[in-house]
Protein backbone atom coordinates (compact mmCIF):
# COMPACT_ATOMS: atom_id res chain seq x y z
CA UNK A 1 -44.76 130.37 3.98
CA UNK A 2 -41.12 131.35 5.60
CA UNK A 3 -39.78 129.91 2.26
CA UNK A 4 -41.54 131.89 0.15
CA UNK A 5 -41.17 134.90 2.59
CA UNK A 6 -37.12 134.30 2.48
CA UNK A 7 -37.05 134.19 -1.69
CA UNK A 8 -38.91 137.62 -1.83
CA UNK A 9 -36.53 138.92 0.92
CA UNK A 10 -33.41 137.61 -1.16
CA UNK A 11 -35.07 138.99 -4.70
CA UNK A 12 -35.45 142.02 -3.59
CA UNK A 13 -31.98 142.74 -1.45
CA UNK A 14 -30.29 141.92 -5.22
CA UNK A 15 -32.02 144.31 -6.52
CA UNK A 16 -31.64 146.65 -3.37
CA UNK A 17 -27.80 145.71 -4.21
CA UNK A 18 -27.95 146.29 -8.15
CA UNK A 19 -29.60 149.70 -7.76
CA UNK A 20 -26.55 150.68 -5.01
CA UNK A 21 -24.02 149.39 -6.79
CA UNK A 22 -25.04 150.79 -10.15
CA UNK A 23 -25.46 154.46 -8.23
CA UNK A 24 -21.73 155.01 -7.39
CA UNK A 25 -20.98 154.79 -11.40
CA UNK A 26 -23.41 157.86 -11.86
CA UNK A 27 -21.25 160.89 -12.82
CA UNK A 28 -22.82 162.50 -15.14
CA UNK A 29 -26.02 162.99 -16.85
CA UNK A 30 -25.11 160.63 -19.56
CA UNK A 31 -24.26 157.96 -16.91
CA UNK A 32 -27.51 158.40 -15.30
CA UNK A 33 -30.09 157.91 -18.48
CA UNK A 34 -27.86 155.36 -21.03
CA UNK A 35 -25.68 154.19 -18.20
CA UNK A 36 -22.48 156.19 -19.98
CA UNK A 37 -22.83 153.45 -22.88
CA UNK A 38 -21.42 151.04 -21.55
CA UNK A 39 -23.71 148.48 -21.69
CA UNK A 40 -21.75 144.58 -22.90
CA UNK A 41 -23.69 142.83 -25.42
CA UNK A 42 -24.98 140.24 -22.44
CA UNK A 43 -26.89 143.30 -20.64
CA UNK A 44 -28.05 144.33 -23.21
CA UNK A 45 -29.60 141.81 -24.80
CA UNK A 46 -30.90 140.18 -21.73
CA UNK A 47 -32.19 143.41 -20.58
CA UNK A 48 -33.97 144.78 -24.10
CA UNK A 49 -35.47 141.23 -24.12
CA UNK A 50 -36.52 140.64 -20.91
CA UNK A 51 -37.89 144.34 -20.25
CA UNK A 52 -39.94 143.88 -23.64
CA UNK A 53 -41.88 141.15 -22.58
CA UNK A 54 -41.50 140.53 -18.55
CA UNK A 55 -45.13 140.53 -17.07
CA UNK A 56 -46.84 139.97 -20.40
CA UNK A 57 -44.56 136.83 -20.88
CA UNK A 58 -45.17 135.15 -17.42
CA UNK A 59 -48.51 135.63 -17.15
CA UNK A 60 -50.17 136.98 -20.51
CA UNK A 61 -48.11 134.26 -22.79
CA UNK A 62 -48.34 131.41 -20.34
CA UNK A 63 -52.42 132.15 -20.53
CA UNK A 64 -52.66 132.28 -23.69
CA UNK A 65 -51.12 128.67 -24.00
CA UNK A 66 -53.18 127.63 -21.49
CA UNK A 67 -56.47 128.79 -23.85
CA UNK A 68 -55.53 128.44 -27.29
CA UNK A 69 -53.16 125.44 -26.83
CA UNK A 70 -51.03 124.50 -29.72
CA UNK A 71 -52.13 127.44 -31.77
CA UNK A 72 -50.35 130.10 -29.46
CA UNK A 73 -46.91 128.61 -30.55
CA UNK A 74 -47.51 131.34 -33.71
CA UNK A 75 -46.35 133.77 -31.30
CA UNK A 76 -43.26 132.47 -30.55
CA UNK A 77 -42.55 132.77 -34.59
CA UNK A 78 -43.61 136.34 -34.19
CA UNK A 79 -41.24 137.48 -31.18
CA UNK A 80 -38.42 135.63 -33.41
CA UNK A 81 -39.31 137.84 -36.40
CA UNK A 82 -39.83 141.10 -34.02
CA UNK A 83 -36.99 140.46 -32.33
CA UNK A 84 -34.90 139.46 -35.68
CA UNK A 85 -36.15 142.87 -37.83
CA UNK A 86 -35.12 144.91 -34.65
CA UNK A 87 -32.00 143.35 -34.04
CA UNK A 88 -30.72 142.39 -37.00
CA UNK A 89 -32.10 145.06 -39.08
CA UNK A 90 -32.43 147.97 -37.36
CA UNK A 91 -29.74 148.02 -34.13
CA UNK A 92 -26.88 148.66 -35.53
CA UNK A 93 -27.39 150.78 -37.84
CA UNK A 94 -29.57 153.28 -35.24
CA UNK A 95 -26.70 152.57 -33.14
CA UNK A 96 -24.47 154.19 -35.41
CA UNK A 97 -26.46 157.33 -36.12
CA UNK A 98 -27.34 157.28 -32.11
CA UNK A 99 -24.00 157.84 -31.42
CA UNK A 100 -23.62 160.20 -34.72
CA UNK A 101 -26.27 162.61 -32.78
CA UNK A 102 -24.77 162.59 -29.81
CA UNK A 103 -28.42 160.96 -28.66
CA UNK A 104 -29.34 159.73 -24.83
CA UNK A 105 -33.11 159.20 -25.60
CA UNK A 106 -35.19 158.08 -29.06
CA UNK A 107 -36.67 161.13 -28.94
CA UNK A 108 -33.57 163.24 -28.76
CA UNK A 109 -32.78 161.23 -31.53
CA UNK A 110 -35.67 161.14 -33.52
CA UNK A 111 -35.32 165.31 -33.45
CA UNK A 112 -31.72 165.25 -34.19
CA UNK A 113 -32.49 162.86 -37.00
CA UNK A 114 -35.34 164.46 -39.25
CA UNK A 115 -34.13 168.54 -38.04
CA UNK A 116 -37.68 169.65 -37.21
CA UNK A 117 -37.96 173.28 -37.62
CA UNK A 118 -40.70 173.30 -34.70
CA UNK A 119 -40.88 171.50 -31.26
CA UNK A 120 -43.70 169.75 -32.44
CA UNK A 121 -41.96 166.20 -32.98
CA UNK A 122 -40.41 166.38 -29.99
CA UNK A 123 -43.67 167.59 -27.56
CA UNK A 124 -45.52 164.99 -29.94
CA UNK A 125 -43.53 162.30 -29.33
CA UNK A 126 -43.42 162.96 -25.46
CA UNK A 127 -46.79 162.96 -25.19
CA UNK A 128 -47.73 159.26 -26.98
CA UNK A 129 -44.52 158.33 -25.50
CA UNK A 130 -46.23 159.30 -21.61
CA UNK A 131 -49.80 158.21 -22.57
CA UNK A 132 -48.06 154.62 -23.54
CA UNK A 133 -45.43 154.31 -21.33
CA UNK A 134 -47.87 154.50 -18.72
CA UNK A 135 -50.18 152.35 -19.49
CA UNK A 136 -46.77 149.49 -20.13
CA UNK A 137 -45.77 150.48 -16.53
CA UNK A 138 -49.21 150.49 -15.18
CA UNK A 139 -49.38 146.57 -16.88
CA UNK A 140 -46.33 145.58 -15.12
CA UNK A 141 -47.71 146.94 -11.78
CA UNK A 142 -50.84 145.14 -11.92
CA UNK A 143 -48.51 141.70 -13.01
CA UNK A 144 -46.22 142.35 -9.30
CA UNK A 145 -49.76 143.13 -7.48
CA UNK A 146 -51.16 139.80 -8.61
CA UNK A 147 -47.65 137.63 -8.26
CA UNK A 148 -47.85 138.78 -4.69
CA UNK A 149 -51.71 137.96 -4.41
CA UNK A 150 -51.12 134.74 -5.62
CA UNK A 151 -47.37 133.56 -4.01
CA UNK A 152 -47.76 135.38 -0.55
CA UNK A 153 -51.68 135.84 -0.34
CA UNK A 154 -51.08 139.42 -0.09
CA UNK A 155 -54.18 142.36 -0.81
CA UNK A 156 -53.44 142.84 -4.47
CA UNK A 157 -53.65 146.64 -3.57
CA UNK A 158 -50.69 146.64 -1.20
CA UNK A 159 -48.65 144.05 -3.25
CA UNK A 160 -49.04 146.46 -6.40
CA UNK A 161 -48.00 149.57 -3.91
CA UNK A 162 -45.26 147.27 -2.73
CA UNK A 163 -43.32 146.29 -5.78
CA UNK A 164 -43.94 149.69 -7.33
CA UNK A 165 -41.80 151.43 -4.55
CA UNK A 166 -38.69 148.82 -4.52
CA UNK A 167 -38.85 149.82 -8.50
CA UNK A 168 -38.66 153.15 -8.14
CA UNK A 169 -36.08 153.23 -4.99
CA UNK A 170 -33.83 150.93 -7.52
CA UNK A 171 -34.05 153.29 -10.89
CA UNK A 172 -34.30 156.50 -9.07
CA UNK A 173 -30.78 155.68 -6.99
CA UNK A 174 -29.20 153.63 -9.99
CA UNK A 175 -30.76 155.25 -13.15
CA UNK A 176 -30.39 153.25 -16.35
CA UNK A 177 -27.43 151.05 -15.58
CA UNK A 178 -29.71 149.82 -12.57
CA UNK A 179 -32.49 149.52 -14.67
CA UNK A 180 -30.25 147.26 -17.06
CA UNK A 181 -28.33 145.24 -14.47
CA UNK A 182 -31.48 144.26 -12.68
CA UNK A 183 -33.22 143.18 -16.37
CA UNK A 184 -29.89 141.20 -16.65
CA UNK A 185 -30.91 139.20 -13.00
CA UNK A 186 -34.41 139.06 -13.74
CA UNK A 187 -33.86 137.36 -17.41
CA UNK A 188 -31.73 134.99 -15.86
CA UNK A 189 -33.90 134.04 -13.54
CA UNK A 190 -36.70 134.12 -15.93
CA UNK A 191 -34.69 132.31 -18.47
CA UNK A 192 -34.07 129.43 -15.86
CA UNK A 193 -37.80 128.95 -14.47
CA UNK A 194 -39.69 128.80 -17.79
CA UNK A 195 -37.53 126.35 -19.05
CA UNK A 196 -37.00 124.34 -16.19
CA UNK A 197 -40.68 124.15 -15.29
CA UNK A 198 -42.34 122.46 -18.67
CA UNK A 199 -39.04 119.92 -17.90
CA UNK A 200 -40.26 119.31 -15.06
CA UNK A 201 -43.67 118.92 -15.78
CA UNK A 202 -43.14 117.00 -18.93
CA UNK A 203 -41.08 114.17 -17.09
CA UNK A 204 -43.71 113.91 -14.40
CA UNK A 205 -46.34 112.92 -16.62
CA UNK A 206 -46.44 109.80 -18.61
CA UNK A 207 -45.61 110.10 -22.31
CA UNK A 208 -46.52 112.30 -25.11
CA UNK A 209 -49.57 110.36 -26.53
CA UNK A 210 -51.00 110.99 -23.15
CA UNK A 211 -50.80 114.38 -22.93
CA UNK A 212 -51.73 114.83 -26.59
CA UNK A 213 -55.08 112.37 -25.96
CA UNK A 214 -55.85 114.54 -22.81
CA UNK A 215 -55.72 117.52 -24.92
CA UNK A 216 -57.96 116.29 -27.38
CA UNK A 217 -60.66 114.93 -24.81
CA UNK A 218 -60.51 118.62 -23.36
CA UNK A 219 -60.79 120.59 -26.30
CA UNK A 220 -60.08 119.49 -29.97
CA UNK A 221 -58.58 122.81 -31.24
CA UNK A 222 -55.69 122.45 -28.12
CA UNK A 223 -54.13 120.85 -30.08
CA UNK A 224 -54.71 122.40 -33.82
CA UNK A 225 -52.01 125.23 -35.07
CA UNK A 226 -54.80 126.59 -36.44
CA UNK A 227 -57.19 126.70 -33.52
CA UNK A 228 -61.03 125.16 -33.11
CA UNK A 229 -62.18 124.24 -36.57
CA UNK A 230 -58.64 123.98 -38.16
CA UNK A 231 -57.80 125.93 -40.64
CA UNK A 232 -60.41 129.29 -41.74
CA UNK A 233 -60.18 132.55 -42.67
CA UNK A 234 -61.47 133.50 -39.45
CA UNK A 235 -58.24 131.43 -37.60
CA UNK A 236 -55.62 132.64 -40.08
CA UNK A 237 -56.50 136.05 -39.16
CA UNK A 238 -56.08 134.83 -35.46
CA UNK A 239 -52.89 133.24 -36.12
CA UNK A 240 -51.48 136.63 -38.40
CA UNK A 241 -52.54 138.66 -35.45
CA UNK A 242 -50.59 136.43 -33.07
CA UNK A 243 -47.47 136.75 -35.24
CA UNK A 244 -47.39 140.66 -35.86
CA UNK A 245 -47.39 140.32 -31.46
CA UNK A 246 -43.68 140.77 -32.61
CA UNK A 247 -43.82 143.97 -33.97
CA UNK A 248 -43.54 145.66 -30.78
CA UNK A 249 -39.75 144.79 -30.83
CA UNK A 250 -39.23 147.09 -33.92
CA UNK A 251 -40.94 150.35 -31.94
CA UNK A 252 -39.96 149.63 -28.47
CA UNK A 253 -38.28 152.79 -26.78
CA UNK A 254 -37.12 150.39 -24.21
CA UNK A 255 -35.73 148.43 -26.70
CA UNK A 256 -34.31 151.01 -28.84
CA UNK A 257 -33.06 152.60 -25.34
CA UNK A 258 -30.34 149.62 -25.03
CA UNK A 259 -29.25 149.88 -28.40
CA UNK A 260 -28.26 153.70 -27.35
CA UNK A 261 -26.32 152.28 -24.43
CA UNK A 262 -24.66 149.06 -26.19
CA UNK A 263 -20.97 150.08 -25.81
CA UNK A 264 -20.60 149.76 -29.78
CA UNK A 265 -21.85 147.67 -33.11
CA UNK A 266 -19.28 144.90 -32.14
CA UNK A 267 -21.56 144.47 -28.91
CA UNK A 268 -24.63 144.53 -31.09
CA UNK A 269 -23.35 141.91 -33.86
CA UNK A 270 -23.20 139.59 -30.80
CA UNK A 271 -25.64 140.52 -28.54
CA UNK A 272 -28.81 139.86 -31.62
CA UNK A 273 -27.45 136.09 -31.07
CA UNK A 274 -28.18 135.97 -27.34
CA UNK A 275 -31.08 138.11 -28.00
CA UNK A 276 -32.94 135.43 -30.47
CA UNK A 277 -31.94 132.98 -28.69
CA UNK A 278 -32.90 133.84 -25.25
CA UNK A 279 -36.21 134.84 -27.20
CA UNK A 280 -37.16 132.22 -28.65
CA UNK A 281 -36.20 129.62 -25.56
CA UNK A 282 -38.35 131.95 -23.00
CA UNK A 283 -41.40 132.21 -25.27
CA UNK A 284 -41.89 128.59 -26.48
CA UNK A 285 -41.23 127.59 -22.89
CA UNK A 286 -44.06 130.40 -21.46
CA UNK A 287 -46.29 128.83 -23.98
CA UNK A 288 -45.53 124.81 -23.17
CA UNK A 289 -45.78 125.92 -20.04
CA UNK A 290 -49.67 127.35 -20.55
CA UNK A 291 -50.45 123.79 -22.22
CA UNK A 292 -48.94 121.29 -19.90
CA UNK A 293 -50.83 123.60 -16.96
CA UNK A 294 -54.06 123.26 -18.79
CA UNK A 295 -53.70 119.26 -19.11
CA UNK A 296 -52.24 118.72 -15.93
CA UNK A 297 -55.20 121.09 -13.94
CA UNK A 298 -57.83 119.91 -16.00
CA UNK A 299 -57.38 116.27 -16.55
């Protein structure tokens, strides 16, 4: 238990450090909610990525692999098209007309962009923006409350309560930048575990065939794209609803939020390379993750 006591110490005094560091470069309003643009294409995409899926990848993706098996791969091909469209199509050209506008938020932009001759768009907009926001935050609170349930036996209540204040010390004192730098450490470290783990796993079990057998004995539709009963009407809609997961990329405001602080396009045109890739590696690792666990725990 010391162990895991000293990681949690060490996580959070980097993020204690991040949200310090990142509050003696606020100047200026501008610094404090896009980080004075000056995000490199690393931070951003690392950060856009990482805060899009976070909680919902560890747990919610790694889940799903665990109960659909094979089939839940789809939504790896979804985040790659989600995070593709937004990327590729989309970034740099709101970039551009970001900076055009003089924007710091989507919804600043949004109203510079279509001229409204009411504040309806922009009161609106605030108002799904809240109702959803909250509910996103709300998700990734009840993701640290569990972690902490699970890793340090903690009440779920107090672990929930816990997280929720280092969060807010770290943002409040550091704004966006801190935000973005501590998305940067938390994708790395993301990045590393999900792939390292199914590695791990993998080489500590005998061979493929095995696995794929033990699969099969468990539940035939493991290890089906389609799902139980192969390939239906009823599973393809299953399998287009996993794919369109990826939409979310393409209406983020998070998202959409580190596109306004990219330093510029050139940042963008390499960032989307990191972004896709890191993507696609953290997903189909959360997901082989989610299978191997449900061989490994149920065999």
């Amino acid at each position: 238990m010391f162990e895991r006591y000293s990681m949690i110490v060490l996580y959070f005094s980097v993020l204690m450090l991040l949200g310090y560091l990142a509050s003696r470069r606020i100047h200026s309003m501008n610094d404090f909610v896009i980080g004075g643009k000056s995000l490199s294409f690393w931070v951003a995409a690392f950060s856009a990525q990482a805060t899009g899926e976070s909680a919902w990848l560890l747990l919610g993706l790694t889940g799903m692999g665990a109960m659909v098996g094979f089939s839940a791969y789809w939504v790896v091909v979804g985040e790659f098209l989600g995070g593709a469209a937004a990327w590729f199509l989309m970034a740099t050209r709101f970039k551009r007309l970001s900076d055009k506008y003089d924007s710091m938020t989507v919804i600043d932009f949004m109203v510079s962009r279509f001229k409204p001759k009411t504040h309806f768009l922009r009161m609106m907009s605030a108002v799904v923006l809240t109702i959803f926001v909250l509910i996103y935050i709300s998700a990734q609170i009840d993701a640290t409350g569990s972690a902490f349930e699970t890793f340090l036996e903690w009440d779920y209540l107090t672990g929930a309560i816990v997280g929720f204040v280092f969060v807010a010390i770290y943002c409040i004192a550091g704004g966006f930048l801190a935000a973005a730098w501590t998305d940067m450490f938390q994708g790395t470290v993301m990045l590393f575990c999900l792939i390292m783990l199914p590695v791990v796993a993998f080489l500590s079990l005998s061979n493929a065939e095995s696995i794929y057998e033990g699969l099969y004995a468990i539940e035939p539709g493991l290890i089906s794209m389609w799902g139980p009963g192969g390939f239906n009407l009823m599973n393809l809609s299953v399998v287009i609803g996993m794919g369109l997961i990826g939409l979310g990329f393409v209406g983020s405001p998070q998202v959409f939020a580190r596109f306004i602080a990219i330093k510029s396009e050139k940042q963008i045109n390499r960032g989307k390379w990191v972004a896709i890739v890191f993507t696609v590696l953290v997903d189909f690792s959360a997901v082989s993750i989610g299978v191997l666990g449900r061989y490994i725990f149920t065999t």
